[in-house]
Protein backbone atom coordinates (compact mmCIF):
# COMPACT_ATOMS: atom_id res chain seq x y z
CA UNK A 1 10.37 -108.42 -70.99
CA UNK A 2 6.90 -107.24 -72.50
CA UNK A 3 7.08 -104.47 -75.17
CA UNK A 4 4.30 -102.49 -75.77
CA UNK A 5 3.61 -99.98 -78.82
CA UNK A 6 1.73 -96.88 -78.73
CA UNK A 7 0.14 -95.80 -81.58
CA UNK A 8 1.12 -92.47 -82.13
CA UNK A 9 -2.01 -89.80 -81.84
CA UNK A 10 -3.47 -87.80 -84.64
CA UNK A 11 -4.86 -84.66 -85.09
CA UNK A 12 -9.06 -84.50 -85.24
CA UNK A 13 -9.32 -83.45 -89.22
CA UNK A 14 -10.08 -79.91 -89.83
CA UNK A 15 -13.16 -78.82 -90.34
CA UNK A 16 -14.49 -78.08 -94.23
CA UNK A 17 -14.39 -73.98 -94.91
CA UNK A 18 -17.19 -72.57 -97.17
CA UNK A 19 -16.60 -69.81 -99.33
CA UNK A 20 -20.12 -68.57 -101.63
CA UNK A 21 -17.57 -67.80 -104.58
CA UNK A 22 -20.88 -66.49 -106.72
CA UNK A 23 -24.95 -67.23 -106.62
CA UNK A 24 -25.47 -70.85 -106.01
CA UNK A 25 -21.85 -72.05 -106.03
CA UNK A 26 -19.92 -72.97 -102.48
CA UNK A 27 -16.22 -74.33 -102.61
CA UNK A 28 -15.19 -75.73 -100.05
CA UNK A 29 -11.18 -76.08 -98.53
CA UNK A 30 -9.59 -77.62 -95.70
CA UNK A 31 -6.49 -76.31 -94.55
CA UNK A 32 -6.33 -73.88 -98.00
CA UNK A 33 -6.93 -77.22 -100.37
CA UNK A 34 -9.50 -77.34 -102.40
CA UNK A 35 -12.12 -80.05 -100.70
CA UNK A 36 -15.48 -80.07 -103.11
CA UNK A 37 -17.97 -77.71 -104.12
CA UNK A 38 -21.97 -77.41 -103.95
CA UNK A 39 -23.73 -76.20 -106.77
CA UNK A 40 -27.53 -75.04 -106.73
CA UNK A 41 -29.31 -77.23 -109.70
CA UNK A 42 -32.10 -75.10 -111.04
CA UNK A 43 -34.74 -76.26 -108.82
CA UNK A 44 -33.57 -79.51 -108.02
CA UNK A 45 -31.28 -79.12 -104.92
CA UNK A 46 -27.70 -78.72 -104.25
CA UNK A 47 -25.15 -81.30 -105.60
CA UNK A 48 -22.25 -82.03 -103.90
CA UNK A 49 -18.96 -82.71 -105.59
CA UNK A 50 -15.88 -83.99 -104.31
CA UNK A 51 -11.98 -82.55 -104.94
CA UNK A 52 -11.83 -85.59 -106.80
CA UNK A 53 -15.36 -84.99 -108.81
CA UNK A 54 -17.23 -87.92 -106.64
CA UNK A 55 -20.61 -87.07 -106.73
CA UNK A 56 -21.89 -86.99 -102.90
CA UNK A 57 -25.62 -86.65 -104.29
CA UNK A 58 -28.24 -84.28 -104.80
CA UNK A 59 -29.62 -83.06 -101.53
CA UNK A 60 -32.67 -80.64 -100.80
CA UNK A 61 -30.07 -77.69 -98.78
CA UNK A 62 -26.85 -76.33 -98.85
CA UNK A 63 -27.04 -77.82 -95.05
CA UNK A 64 -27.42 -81.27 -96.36
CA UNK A 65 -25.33 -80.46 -99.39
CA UNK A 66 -22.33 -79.82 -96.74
CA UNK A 67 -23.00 -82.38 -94.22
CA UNK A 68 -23.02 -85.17 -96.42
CA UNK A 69 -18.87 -84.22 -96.81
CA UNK A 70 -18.35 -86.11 -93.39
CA UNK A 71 -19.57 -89.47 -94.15
């Protein structure tokens, strides 16, 4: 008798909600938990921060900025 196993399936993760929460600050959430935030750095691009304060980088827009939270 052969036994097989099925991995059971999970759920795609859900997708990173941006709130502007004042000029040149973004917070991020997934499913109401806080998930990061982009900041604007006078000039210098947006950094991207992690819920766990991981620095993601400095990147040249908030596009980038947000993108680089799905690597």
């Amino acid at each position: 008798m052969t036994m097989t196993s099925h991995a059971p399936h999970s759920a795609p993760p859900s997708p990173i909600v941006w709130t502007s929460v004042q000029s040149g600050l973004w917070v991020g959430k997934i499913d109401g938990e806080f998930a990061g935030m982009i900041e604007a750095s006078k000039g210098q691009g947006y950094v991207a921060t992690t819920r766990l304060a991981k620095s993601l980088g400095t990147f040249a827009s908030v596009s980038e900025a947000k993108a680089s939270f799905s690597g």
